[in-house]
PDB file of N, CA and C in Angstrom:
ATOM      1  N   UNK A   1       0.819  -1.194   0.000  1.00  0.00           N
ATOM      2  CA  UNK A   1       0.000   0.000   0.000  1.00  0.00           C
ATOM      3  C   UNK A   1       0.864   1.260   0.000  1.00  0.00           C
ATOM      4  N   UNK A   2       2.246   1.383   0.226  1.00  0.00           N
ATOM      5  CA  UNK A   2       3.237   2.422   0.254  1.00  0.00           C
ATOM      6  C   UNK A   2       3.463   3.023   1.908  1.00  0.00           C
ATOM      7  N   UNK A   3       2.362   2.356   2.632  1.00  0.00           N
ATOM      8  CA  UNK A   3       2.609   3.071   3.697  1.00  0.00           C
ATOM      9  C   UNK A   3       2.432   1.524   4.784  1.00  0.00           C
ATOM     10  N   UNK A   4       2.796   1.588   5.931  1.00  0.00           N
ATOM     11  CA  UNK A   4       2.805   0.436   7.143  1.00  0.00           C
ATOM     12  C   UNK A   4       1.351   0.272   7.820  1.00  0.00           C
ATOM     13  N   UNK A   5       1.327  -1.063   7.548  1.00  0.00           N
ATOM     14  CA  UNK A   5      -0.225  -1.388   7.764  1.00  0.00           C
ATOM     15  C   UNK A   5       0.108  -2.598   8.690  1.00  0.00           C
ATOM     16  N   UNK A   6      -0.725  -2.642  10.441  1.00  0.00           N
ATOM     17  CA  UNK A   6      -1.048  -4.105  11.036  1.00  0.00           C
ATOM     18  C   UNK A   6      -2.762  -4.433  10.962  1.00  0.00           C
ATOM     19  N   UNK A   7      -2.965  -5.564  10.182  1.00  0.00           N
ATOM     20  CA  UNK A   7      -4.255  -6.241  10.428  1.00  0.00           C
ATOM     21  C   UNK A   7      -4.751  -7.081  11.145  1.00  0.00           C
ATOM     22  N   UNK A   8      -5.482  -6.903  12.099  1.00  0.00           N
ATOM     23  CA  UNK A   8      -5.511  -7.507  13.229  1.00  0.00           C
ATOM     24  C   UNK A   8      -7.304  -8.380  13.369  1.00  0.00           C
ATOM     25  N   UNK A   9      -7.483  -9.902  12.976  1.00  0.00           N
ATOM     26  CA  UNK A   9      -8.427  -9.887  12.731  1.00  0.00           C
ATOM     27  C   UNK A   9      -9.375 -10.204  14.473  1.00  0.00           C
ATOM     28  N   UNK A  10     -10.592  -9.745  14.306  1.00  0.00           N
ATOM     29  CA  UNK A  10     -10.961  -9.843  15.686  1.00  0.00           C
ATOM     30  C   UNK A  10     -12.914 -10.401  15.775  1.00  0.00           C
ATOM     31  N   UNK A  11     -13.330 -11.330  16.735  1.00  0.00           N
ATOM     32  CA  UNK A  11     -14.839 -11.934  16.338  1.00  0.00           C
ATOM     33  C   UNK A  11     -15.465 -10.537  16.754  1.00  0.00           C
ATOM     34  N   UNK A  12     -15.698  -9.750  17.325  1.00  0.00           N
ATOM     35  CA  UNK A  12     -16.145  -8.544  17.172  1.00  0.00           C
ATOM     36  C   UNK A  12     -15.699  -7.132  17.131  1.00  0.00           C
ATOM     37  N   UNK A  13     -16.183  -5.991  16.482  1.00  0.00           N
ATOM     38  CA  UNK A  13     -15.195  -4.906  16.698  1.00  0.00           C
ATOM     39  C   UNK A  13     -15.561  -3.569  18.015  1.00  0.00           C
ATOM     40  N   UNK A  14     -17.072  -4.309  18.023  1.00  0.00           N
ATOM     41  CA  UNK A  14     -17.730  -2.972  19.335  1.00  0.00           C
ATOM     42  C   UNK A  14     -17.306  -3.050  20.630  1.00  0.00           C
ATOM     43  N   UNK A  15     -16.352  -3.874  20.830  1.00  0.00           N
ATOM     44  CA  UNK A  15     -16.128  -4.264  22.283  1.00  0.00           C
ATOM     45  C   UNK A  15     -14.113  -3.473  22.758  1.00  0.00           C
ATOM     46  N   UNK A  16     -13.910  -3.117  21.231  1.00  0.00           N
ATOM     47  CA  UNK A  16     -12.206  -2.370  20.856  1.00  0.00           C
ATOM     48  C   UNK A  16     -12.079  -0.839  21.717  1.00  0.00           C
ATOM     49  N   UNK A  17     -11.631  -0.544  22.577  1.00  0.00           N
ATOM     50  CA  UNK A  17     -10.990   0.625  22.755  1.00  0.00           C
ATOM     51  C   UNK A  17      -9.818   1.081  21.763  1.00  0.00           C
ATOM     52  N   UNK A  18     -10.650   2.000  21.056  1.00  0.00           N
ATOM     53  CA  UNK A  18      -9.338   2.586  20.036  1.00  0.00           C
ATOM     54  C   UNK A  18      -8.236   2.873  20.874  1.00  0.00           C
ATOM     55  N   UNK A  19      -8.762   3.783  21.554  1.00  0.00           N
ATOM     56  CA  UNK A  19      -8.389   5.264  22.362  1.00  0.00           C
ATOM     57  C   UNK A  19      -7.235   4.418  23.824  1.00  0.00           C
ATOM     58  N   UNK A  20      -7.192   3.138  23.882  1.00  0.00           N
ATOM     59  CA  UNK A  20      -5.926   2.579  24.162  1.00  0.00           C
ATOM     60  C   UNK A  20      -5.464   1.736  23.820  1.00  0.00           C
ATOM     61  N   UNK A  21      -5.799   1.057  23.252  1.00  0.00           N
ATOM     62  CA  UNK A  21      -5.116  -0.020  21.833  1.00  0.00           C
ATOM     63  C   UNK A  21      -4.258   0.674  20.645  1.00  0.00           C
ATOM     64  N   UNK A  22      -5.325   1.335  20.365  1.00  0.00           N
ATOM     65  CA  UNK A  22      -4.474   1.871  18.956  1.00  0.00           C
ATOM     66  C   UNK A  22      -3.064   2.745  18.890  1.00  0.00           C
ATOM     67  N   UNK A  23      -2.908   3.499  20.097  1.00  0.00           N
ATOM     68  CA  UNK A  23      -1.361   3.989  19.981  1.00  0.00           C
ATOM     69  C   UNK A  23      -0.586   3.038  20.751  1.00  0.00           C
ATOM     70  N   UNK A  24      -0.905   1.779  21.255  1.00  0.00           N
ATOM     71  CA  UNK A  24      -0.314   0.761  21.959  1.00  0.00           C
ATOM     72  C   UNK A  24       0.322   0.009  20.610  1.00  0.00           C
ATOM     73  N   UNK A  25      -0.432  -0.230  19.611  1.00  0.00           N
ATOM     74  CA  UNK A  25      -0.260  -0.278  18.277  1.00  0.00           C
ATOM     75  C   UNK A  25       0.990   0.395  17.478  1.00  0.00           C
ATOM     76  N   UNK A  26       0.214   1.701  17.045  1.00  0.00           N
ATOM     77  CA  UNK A  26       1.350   2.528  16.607  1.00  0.00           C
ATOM     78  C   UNK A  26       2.580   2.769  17.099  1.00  0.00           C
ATOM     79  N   UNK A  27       2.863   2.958  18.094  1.00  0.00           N
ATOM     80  CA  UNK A  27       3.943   2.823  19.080  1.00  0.00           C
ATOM     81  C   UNK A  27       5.306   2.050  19.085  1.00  0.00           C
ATOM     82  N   UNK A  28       4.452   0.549  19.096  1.00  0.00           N
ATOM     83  CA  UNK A  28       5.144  -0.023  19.598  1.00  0.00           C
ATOM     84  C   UNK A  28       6.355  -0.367  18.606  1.00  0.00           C
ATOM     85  N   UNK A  29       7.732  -0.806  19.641  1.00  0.00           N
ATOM     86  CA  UNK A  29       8.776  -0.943  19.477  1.00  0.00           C
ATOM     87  C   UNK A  29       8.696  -2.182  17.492  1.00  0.00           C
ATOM     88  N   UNK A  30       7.945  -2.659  17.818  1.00  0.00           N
ATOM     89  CA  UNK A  30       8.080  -3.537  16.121  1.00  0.00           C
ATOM     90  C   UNK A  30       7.697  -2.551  14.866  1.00  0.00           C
ATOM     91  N   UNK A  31       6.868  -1.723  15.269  1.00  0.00           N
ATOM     92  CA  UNK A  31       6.880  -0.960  14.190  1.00  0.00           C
ATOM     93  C   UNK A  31       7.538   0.930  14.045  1.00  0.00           C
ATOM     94  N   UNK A  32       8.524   0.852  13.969  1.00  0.00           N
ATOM     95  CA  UNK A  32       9.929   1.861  14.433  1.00  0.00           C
ATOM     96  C   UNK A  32       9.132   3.140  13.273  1.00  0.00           C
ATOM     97  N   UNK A  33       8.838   2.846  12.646  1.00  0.00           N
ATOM     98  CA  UNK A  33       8.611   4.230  11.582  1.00  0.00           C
ATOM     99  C   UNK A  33       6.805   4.312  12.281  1.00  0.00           C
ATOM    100  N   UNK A  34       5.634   3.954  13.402  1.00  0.00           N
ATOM    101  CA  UNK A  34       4.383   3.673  13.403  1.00  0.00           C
ATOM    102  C   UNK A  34       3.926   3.386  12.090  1.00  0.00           C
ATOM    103  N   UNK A  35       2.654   2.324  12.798  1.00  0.00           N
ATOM    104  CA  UNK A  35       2.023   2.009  11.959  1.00  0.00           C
ATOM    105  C   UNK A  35       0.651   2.237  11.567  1.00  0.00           C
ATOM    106  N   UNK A  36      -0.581   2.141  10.611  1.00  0.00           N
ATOM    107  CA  UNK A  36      -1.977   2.057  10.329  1.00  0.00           C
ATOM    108  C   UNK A  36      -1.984   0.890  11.066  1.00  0.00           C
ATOM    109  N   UNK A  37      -3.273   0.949  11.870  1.00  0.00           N
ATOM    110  CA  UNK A  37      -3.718  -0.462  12.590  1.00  0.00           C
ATOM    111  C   UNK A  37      -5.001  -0.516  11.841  1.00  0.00           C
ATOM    112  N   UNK A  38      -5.419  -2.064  11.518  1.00  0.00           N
ATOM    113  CA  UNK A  38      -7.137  -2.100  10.631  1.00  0.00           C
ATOM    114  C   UNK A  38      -7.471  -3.337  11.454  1.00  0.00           C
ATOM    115  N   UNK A  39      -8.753  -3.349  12.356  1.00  0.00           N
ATOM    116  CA  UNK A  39      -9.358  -4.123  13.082  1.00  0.00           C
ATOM    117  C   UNK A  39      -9.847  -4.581  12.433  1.00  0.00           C
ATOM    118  N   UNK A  40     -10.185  -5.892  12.028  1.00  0.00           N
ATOM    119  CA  UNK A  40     -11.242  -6.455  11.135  1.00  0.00           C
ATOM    120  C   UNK A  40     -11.973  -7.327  11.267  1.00  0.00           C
ATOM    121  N   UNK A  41     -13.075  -7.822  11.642  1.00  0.00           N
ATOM    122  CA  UNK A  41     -14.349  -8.771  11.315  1.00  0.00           C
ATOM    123  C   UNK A  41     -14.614  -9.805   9.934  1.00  0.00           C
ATOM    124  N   UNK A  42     -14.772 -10.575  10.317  1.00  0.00           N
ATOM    125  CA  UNK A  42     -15.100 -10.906   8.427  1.00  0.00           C
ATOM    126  C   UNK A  42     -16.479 -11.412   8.488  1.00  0.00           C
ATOM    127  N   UNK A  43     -17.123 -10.986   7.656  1.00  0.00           N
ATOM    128  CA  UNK A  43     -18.937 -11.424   7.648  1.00  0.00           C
ATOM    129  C   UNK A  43     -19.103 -12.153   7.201  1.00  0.00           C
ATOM    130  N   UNK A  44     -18.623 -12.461   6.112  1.00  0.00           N
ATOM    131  CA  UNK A  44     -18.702 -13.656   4.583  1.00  0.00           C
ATOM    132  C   UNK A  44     -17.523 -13.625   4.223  1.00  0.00           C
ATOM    133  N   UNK A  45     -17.313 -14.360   2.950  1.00  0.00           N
ATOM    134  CA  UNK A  45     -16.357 -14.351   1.939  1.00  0.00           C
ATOM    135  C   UNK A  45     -16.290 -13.257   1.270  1.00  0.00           C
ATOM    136  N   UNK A  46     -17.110 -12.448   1.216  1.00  0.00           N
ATOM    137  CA  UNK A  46     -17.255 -11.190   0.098  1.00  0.00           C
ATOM    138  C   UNK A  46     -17.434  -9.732   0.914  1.00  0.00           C
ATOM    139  N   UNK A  47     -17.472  -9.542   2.800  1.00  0.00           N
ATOM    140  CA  UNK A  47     -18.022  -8.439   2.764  1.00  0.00           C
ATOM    141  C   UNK A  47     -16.596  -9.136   4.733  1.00  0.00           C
ATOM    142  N   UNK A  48     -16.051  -7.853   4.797  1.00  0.00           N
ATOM    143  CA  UNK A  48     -15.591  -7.350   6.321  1.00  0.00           C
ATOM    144  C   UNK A  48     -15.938  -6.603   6.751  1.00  0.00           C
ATOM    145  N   UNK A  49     -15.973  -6.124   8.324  1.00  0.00           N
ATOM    146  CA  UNK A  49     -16.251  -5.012   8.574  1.00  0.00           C
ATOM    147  C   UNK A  49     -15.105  -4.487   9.415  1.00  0.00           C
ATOM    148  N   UNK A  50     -14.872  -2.871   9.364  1.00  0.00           N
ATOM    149  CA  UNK A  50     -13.260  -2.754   9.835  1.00  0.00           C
ATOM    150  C   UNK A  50     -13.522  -1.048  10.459  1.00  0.00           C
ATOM    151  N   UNK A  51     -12.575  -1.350  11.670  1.00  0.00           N
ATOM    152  CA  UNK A  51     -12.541   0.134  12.135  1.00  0.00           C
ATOM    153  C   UNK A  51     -10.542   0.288  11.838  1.00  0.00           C
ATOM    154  N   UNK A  52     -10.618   1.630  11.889  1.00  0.00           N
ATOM    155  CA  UNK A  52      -9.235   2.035  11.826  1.00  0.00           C
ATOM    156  C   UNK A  52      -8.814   2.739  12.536  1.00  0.00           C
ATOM    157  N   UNK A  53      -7.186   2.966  13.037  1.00  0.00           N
ATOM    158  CA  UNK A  53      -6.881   3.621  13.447  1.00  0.00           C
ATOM    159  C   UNK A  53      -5.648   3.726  13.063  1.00  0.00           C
ATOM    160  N   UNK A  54      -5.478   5.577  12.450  1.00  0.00           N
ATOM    161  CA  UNK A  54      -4.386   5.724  11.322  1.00  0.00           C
ATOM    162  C   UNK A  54      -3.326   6.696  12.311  1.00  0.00           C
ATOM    163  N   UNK A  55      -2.338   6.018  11.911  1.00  0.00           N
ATOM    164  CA  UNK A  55      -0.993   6.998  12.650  1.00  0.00           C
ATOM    165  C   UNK A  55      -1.151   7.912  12.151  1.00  0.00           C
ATOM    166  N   UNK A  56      -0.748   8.947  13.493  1.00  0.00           N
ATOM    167  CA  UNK A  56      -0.780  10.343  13.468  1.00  0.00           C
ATOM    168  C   UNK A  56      -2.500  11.012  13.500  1.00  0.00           C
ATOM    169  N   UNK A  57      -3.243  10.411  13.561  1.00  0.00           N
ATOM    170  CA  UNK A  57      -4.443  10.600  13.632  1.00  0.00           C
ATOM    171  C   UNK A  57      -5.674  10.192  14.372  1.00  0.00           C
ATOM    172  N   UNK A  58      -5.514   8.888  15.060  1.00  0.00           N
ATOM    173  CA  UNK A  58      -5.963   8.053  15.929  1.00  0.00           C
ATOM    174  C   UNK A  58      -7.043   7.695  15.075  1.00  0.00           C
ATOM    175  N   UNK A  59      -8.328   7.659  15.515  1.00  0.00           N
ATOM    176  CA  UNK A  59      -9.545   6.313  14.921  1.00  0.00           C
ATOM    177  C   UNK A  59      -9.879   7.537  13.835  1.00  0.00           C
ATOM    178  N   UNK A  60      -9.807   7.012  12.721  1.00  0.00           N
ATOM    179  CA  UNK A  60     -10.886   7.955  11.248  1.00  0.00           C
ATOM    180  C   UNK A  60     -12.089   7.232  10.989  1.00  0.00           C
ATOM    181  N   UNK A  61     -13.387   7.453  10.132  1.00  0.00           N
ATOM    182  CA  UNK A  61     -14.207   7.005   9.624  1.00  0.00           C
ATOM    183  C   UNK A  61     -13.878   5.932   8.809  1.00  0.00           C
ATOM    184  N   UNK A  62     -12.778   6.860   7.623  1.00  0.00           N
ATOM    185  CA  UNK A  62     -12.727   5.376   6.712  1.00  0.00           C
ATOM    186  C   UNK A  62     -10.988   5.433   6.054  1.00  0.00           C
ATOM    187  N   UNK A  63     -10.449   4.932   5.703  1.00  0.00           N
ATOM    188  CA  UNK A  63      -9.469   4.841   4.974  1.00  0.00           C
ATOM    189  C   UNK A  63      -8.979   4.176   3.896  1.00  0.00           C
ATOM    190  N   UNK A  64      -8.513   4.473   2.467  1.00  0.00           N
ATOM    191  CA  UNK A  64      -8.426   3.976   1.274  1.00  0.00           C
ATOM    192  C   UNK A  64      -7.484   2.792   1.185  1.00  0.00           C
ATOM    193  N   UNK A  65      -6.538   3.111   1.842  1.00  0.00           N
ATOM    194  CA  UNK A  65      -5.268   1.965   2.315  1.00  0.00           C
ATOM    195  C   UNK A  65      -5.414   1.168   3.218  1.00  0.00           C
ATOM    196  N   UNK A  66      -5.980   1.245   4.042  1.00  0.00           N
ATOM    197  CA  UNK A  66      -6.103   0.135   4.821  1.00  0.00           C
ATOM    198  C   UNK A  66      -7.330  -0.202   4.511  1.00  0.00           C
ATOM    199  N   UNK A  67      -8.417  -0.176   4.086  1.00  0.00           N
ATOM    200  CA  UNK A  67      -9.310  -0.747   3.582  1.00  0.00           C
ATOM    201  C   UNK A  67      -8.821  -2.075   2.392  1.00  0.00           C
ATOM    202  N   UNK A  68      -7.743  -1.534   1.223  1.00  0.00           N
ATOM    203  CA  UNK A  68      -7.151  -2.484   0.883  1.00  0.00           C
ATOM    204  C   UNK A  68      -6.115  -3.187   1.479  1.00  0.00           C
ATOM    205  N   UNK A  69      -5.345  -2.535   2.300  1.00  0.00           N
ATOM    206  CA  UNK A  69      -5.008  -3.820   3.227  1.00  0.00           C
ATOM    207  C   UNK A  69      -5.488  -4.701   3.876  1.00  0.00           C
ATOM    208  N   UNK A  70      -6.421  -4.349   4.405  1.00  0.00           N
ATOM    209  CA  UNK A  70      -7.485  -5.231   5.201  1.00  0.00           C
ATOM    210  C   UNK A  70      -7.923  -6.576   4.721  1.00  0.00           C
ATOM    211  N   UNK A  71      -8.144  -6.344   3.040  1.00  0.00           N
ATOM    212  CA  UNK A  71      -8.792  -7.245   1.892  1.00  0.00           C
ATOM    213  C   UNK A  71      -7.326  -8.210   1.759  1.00  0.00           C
ATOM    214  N   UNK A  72      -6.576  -7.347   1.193  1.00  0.00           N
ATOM    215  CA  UNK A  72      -5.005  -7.715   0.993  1.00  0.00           C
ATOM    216  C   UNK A  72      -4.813  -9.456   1.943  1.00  0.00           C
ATOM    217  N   UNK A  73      -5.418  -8.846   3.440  1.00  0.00           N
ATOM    218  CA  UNK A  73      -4.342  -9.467   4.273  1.00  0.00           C
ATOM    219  C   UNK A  73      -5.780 -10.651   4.745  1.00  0.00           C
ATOM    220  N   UNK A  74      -6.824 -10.334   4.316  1.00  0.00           N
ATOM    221  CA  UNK A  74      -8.200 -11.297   4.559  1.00  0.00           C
ATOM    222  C   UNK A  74      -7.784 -12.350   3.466  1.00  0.00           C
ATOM    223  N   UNK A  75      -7.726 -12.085   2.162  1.00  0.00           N
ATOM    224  CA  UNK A  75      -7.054 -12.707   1.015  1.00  0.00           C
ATOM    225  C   UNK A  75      -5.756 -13.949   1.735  1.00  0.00           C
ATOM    226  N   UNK A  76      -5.165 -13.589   1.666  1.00  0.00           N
ATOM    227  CA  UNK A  76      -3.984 -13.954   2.208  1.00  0.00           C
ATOM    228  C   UNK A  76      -3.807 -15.178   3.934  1.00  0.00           C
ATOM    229  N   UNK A  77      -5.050 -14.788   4.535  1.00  0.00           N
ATOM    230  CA  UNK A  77      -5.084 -15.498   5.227  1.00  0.00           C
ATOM    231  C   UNK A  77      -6.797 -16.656   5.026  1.00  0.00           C
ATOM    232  N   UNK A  78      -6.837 -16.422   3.798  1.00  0.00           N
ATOM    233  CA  UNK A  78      -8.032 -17.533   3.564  1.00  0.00           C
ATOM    234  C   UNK A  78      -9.482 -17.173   4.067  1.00  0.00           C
ATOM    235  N   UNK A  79      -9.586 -16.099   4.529  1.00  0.00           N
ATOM    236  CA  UNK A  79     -11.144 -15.829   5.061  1.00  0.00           C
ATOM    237  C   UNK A  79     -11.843 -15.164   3.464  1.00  0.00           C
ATOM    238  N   UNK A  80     -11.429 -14.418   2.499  1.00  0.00           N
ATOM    239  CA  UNK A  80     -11.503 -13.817   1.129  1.00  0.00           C
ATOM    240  C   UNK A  80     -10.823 -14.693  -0.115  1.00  0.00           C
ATOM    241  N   UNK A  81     -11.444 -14.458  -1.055  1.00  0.00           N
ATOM    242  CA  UNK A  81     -10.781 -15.437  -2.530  1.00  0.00           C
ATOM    243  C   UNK A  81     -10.195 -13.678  -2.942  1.00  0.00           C
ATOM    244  N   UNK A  82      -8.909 -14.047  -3.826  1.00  0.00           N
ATOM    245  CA  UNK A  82      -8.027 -12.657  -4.699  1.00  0.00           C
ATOM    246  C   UNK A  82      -8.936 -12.970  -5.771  1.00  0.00           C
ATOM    247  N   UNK A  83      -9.224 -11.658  -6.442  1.00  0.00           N
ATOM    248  CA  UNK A  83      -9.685 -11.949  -7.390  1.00  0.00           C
ATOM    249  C   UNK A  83     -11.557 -11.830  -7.655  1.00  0.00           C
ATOM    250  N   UNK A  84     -11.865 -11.195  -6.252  1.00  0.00           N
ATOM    251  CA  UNK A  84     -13.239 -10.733  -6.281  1.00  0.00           C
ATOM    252  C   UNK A  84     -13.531 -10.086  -5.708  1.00  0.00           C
ATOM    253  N   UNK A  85     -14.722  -8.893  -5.769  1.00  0.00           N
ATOM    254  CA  UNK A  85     -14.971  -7.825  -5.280  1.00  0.00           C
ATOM    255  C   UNK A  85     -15.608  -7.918  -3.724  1.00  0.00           C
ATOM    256  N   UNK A  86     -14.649  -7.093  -2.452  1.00  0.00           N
ATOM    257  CA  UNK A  86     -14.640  -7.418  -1.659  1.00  0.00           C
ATOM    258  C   UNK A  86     -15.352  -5.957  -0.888  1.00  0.00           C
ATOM    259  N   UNK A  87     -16.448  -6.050   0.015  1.00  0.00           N
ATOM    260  CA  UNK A  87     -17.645  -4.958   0.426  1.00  0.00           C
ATOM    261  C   UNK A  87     -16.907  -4.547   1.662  1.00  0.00           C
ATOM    262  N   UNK A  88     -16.024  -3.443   2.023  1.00  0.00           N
ATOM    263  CA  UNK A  88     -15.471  -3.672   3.142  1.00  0.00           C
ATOM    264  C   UNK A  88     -16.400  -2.035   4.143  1.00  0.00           C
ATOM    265  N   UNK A  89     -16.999  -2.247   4.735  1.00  0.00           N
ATOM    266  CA  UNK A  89     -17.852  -1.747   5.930  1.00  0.00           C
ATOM    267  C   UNK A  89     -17.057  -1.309   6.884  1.00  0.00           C
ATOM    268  N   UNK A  90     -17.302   0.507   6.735  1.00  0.00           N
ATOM    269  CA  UNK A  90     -16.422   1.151   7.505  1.00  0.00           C
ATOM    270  C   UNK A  90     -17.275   2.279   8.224  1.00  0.00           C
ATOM    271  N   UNK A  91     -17.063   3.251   9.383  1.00  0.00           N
ATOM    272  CA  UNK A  91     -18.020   3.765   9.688  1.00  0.00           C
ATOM    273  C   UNK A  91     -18.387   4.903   9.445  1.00  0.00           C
ATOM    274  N   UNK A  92     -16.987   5.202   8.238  1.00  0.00           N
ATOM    275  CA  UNK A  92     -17.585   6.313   7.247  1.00  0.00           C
ATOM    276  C   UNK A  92     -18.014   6.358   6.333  1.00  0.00           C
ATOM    277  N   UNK A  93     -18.678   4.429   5.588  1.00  0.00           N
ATOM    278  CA  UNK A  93     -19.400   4.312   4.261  1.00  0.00           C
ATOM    279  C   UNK A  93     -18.526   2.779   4.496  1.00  0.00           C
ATOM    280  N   UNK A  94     -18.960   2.720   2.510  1.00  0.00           N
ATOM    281  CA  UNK A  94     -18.925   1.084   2.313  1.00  0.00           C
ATOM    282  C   UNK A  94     -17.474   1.412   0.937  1.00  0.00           C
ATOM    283  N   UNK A  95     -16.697   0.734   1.191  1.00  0.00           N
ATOM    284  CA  UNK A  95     -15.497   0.384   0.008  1.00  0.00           C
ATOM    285  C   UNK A  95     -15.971  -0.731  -0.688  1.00  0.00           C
ATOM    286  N   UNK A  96     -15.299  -0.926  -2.106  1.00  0.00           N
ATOM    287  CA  UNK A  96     -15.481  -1.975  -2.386  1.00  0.00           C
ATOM    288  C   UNK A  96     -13.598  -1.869  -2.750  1.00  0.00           C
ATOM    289  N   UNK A  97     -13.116  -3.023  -2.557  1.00  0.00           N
ATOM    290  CA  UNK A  97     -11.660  -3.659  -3.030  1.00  0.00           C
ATOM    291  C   UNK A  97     -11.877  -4.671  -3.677  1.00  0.00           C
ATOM    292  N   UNK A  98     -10.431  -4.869  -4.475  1.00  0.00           N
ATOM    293  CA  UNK A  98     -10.513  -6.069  -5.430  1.00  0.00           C
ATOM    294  C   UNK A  98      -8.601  -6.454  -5.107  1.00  0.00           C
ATOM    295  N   UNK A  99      -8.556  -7.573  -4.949  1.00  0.00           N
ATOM    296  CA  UNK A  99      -7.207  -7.908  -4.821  1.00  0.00           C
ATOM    297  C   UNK A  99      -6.866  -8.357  -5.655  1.00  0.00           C
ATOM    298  N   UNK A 100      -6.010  -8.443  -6.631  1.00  0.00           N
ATOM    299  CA  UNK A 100      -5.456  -9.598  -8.052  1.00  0.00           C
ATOM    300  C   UNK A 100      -3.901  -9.434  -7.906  1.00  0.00           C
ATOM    301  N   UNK A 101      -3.798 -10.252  -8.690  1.00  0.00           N
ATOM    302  CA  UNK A 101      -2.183 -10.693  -8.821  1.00  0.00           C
ATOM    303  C   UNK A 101      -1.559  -9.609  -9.499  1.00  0.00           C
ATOM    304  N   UNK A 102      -2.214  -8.376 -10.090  1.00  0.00           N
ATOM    305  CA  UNK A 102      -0.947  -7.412 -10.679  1.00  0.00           C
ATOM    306  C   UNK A 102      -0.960  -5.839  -9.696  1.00  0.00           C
ATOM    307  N   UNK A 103      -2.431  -5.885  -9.051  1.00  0.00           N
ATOM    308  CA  UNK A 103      -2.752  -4.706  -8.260  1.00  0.00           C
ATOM    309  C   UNK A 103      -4.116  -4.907  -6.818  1.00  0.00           C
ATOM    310  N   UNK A 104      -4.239  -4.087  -6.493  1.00  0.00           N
ATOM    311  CA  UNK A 104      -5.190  -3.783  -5.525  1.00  0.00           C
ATOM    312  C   UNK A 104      -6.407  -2.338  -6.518  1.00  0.00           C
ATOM    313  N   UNK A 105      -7.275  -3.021  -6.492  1.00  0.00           N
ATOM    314  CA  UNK A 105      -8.522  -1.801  -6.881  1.00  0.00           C
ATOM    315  C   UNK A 105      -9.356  -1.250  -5.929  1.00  0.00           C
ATOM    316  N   UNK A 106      -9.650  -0.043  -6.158  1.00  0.00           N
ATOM    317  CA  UNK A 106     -10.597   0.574  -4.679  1.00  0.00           C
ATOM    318  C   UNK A 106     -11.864   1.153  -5.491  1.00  0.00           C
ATOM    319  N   UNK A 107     -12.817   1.121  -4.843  1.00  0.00           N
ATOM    320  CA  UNK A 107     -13.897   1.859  -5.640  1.00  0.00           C
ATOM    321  C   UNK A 107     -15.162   2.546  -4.077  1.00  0.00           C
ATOM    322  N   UNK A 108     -15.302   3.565  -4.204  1.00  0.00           N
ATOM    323  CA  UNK A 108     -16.481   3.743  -3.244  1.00  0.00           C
ATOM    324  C   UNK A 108     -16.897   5.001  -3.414  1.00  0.00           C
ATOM    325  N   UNK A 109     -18.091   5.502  -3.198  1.00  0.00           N
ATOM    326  CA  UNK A 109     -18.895   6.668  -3.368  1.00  0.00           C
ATOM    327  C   UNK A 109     -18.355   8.207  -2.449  1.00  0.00           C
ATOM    328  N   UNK A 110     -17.857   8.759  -2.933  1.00  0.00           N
ATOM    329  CA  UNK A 110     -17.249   9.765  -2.520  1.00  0.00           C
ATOM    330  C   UNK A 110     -18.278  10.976  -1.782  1.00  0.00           C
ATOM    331  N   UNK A 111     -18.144  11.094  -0.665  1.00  0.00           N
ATOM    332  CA  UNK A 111     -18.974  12.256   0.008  1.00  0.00           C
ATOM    333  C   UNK A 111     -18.405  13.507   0.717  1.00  0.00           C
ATOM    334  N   UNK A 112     -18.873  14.724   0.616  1.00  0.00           N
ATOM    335  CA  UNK A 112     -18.280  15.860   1.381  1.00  0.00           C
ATOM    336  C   UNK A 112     -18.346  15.171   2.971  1.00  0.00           C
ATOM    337  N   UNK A 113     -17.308  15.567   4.182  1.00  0.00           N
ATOM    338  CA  UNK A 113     -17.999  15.121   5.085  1.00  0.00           C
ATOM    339  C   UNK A 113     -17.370  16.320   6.392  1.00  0.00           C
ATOM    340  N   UNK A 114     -16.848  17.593   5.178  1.00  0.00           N
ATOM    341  CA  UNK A 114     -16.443  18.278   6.289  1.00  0.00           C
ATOM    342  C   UNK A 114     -15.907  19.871   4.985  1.00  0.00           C
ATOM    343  N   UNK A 115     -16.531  20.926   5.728  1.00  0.00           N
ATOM    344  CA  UNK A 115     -16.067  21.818   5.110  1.00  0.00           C
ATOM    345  C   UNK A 115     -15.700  23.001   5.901  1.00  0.00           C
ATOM    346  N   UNK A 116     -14.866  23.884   5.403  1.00  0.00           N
ATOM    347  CA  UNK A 116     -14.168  24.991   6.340  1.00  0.00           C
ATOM    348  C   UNK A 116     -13.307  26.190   5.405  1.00  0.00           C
ATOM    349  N   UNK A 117     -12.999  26.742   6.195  1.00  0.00           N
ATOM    350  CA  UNK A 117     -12.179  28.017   5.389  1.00  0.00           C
ATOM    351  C   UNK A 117     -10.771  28.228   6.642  1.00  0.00           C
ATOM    352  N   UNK A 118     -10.076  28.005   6.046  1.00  0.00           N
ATOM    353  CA  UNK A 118      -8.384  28.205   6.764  1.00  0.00           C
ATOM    354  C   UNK A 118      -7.611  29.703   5.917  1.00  0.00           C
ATOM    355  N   UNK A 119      -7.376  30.957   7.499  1.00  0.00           N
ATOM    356  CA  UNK A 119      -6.830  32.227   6.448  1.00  0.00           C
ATOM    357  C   UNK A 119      -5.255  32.044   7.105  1.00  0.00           C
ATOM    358  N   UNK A 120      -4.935  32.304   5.987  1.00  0.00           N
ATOM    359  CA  UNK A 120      -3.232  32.469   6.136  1.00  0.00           C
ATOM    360  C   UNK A 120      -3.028  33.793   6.460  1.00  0.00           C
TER     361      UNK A 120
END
């Protein structure tokens, strides 16, 4: 994904304290540059559900990279087939990923979800 991703798969995600897990995560001594942490659920073969929590930022709604990591690393450990469109459920909307042997594809409905004016 270009950037450091841990996937951590888990039987539920409502029971996760971001807010001390996740820089216990980022932190720690194995990952020296921090890392993206992606909690993940798996529902089916075709659909996860995933909270995140992105270095330097703590828990976000949704994220493009670890959403395909998530798939990446579901793939990879046999809960997902590579090679089909994967519904990944985040709590800022729905991704869809596709994992194949030459790339990772992302596709999802793009929404305003924050607007402002910054004066220099």
């Amino acid at each position: 994904m270009g950037n450091p991703h841990c996937v951590v798969f888990e039987e539920s995600l409502a029971s996760i304290n971001m807010d001390e897990i996740g820089p216990t995560f980022e932190y720690s001594p194995l990952f020296p540059e921090r890392v993206n942490v992606e909690f993940v659920t798996v529902i089916d073969q075709n659909t996860i559900k995933m909270r995140v929590w992105e270095r330097g930022n703590g828990e976000t709604l949704s994220a493009g990279t670890s959403a395909c990591a998530g798939v990446v690393a579901a793939v990879l450990n046999g809960y997902c087939h590579k090679d089909q469109y994967i519904l990944v459920k985040l709590k800022g909307g729905n991704l869809v990923v596709k994992y194949t042997d030459e790339t990772v594809f992302m596709t999802g409905k793009p929404e305003i979800v924050f607007k402002g004016i910054v004066e220099i």
